[in-house]
Protein backbone atom coordinates (compact mmCIF):
# COMPACT_ATOMS: atom_id res chain seq x y z
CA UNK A 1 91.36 -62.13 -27.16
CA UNK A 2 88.57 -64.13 -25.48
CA UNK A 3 88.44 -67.85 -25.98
CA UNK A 4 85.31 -69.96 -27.45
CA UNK A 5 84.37 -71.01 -24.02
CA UNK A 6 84.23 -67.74 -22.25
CA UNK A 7 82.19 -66.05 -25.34
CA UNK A 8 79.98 -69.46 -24.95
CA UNK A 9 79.14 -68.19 -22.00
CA UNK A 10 78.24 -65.14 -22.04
CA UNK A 11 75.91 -65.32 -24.81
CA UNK A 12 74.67 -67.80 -22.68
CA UNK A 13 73.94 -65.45 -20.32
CA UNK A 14 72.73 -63.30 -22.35
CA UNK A 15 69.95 -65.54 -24.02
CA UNK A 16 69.00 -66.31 -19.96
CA UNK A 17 68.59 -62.95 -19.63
CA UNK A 18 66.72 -62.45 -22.70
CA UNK A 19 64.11 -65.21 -21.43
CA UNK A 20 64.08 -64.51 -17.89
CA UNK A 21 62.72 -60.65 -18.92
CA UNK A 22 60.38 -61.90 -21.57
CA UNK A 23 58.89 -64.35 -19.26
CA UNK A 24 58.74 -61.50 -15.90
CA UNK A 25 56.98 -59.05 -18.95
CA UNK A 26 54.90 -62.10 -20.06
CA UNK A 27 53.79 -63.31 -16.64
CA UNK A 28 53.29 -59.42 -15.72
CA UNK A 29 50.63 -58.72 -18.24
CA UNK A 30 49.11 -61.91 -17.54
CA UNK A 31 48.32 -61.13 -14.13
CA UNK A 32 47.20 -57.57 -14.94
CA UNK A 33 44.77 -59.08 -17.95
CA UNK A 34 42.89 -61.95 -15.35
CA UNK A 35 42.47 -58.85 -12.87
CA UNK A 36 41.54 -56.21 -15.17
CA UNK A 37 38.02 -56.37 -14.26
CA UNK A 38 38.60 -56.26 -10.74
CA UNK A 39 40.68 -53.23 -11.02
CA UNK A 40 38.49 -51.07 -12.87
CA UNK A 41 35.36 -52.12 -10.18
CA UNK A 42 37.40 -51.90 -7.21
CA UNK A 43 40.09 -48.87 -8.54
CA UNK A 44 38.29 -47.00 -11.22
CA UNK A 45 35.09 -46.99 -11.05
CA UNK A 46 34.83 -46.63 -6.90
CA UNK A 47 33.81 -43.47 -7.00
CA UNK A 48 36.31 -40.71 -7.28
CA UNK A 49 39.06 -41.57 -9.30
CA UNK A 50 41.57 -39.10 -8.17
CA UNK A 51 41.48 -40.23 -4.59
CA UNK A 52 44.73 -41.29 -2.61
CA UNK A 53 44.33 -45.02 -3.21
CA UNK A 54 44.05 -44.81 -6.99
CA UNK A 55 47.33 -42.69 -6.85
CA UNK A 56 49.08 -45.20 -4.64
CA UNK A 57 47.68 -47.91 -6.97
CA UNK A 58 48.44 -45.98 -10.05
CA UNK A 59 52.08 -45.22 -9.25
CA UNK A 60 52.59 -48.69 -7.72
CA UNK A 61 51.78 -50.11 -11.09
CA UNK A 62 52.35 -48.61 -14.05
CA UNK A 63 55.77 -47.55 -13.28
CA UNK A 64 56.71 -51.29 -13.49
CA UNK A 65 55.29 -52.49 -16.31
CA UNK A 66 56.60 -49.39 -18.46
CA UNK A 67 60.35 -50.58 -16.66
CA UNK A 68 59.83 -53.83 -17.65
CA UNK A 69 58.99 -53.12 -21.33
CA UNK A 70 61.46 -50.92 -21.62
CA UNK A 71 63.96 -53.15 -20.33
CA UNK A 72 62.78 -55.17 -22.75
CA UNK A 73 63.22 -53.41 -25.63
CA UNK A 74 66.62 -52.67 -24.83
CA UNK A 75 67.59 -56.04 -24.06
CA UNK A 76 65.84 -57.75 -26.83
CA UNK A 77 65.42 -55.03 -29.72
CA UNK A 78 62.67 -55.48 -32.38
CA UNK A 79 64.81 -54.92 -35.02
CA UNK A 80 68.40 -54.97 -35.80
CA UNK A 81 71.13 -51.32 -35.67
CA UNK A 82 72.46 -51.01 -39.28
């Protein structure tokens, strides 16, 4: 069986986790919201949209903030398993 200390610290760890991911997602969508308008005048509304640098752009982006909320749902569920 696990002592007291050890299971201290792992929920310890866990909690850092917890905040460490919340703040990343936080800080993520932060960033995206002050540049939103500069995106969609440099990225969207350049012209084509389907051209090679809104692809890059698009695939370079997205995929990370849907990892990053996923993570954090996993890690920090909105609700409790019954």
């Amino acid at each position: 069986m696990a002592s007291i200390g050890s299971m201290a610290d792992v929920l310890s760890s866990l909690f850092t986790t917890t905040y460490c991911t919340n703040t990343a997602l936080t800080i993520l969508f932060y960033d995206w919201l002050l540049c939103l308008d500069q995106e969609i005048a440099c990225v969207w509304k350049a012209g084509d949209i389907f051209n090679a640098g809104s692809l890059v752009y698009a695939l370079s982006r997205f995929p990370l903030m849907l990892g990053m909320i996923f993570t954090t749902a996993t890690i920090f569920p909105l609700s409790a398993p019954r």
